[in-house]
C-alpha atoms as a PDB file:
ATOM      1  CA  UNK A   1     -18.245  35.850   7.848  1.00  0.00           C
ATOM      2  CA  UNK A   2     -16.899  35.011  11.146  1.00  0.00           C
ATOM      3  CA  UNK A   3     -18.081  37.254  14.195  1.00  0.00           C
ATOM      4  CA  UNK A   4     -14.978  38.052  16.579  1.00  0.00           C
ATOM      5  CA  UNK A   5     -16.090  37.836  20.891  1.00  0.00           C
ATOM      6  CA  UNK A   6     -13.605  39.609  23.459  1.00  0.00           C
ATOM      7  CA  UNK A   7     -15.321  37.681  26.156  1.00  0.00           C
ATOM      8  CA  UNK A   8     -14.301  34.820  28.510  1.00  0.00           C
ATOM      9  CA  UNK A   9     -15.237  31.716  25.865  1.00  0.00           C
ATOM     10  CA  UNK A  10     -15.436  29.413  28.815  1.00  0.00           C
ATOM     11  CA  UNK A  11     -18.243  31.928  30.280  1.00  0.00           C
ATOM     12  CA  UNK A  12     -19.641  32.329  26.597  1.00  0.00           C
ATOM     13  CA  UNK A  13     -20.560  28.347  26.339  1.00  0.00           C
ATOM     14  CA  UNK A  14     -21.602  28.257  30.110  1.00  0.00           C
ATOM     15  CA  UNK A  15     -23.869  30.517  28.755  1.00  0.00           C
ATOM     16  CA  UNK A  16     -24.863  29.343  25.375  1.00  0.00           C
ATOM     17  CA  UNK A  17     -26.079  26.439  27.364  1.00  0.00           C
ATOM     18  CA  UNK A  18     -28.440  27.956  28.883  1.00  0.00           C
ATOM     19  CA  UNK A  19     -30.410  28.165  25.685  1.00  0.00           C
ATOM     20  CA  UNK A  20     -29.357  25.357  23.789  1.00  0.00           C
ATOM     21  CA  UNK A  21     -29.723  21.737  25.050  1.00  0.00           C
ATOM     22  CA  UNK A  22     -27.300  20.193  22.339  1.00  0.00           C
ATOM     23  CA  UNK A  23     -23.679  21.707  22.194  1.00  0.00           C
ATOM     24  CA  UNK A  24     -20.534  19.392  21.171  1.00  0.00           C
ATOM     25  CA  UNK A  25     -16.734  19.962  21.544  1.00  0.00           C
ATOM     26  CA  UNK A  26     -15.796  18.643  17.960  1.00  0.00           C
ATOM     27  CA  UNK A  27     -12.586  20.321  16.654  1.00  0.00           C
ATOM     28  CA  UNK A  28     -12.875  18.446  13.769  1.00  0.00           C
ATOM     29  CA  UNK A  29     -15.850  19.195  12.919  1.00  0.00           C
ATOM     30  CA  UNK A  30     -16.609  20.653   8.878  1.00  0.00           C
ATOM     31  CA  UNK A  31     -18.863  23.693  10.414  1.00  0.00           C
ATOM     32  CA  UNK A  32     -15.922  24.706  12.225  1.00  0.00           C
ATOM     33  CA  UNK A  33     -14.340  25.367   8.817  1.00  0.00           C
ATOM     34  CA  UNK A  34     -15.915  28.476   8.746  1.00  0.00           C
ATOM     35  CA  UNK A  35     -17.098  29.140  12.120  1.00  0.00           C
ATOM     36  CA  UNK A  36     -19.913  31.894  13.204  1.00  0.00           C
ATOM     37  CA  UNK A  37     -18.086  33.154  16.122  1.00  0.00           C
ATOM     38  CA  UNK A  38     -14.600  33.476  17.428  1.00  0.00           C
ATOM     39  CA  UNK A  39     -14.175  33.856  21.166  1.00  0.00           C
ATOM     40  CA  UNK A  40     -11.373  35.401  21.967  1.00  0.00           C
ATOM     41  CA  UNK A  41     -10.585  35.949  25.694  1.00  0.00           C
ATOM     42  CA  UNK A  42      -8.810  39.763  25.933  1.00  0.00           C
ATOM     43  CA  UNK A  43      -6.788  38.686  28.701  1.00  0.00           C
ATOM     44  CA  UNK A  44      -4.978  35.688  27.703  1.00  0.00           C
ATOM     45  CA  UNK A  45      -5.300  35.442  24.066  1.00  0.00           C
ATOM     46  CA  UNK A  46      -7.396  31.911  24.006  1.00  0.00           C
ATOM     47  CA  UNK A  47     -10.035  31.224  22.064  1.00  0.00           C
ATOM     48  CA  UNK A  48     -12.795  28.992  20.574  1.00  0.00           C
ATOM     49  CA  UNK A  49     -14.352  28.915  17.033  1.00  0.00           C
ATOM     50  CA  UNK A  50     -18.363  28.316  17.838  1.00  0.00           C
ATOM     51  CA  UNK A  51     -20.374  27.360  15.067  1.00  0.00           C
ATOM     52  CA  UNK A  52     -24.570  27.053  15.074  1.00  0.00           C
ATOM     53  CA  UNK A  53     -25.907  23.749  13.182  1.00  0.00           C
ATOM     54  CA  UNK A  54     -28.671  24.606  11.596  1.00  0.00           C
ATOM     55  CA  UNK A  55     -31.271  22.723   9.619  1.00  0.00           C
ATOM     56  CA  UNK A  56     -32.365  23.758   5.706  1.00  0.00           C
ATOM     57  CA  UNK A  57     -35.675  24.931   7.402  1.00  0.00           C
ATOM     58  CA  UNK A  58     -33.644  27.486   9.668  1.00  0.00           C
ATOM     59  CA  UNK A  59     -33.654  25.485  12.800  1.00  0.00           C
ATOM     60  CA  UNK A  60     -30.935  25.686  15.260  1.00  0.00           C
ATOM     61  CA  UNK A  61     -30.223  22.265  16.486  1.00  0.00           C
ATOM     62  CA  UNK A  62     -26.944  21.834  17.750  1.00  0.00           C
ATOM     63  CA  UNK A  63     -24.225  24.337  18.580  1.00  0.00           C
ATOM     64  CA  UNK A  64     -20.239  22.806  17.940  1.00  0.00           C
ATOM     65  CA  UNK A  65     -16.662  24.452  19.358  1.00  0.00           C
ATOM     66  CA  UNK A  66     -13.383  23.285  19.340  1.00  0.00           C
ATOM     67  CA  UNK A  67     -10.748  23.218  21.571  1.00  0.00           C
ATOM     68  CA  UNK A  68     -10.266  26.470  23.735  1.00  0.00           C
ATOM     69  CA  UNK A  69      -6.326  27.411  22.893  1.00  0.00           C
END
């Protein structure tokens, strides 16, 4: 199930970078299909669809979004 943000999404990934070394801009990408978290920014309505890539052994190792729109 998809978590829904009302936060900046360009602030969200500034952040998210702080604690993950790996994140791509793929919006094509098959783990957006069913992403982990929607960003939506209150103000204007954009958003992003961020989605964790994660290993079978529960390791986080990359983090993908799409387009912010």
């Amino acid at each position: 199930m998809t978590t829904v943000i009302k936060r900046n999404p360009l602030l969200f990934l500034k952040e998210l970078r702080e604690y993950y070394d790996d994140i791509w801009k793929l919006p094509d990408s098959q783990y957006l299909v069913d992403p982990d978290f929607l960003v939506v920014d209150p103000k204007t309505g954009k958003g992003a669809k961020i989605a964790f890539v994660v290993l079978d052994d529960g390791e986080t190792v990359s983090v993908v979004y799409d387009d912010i729109s």
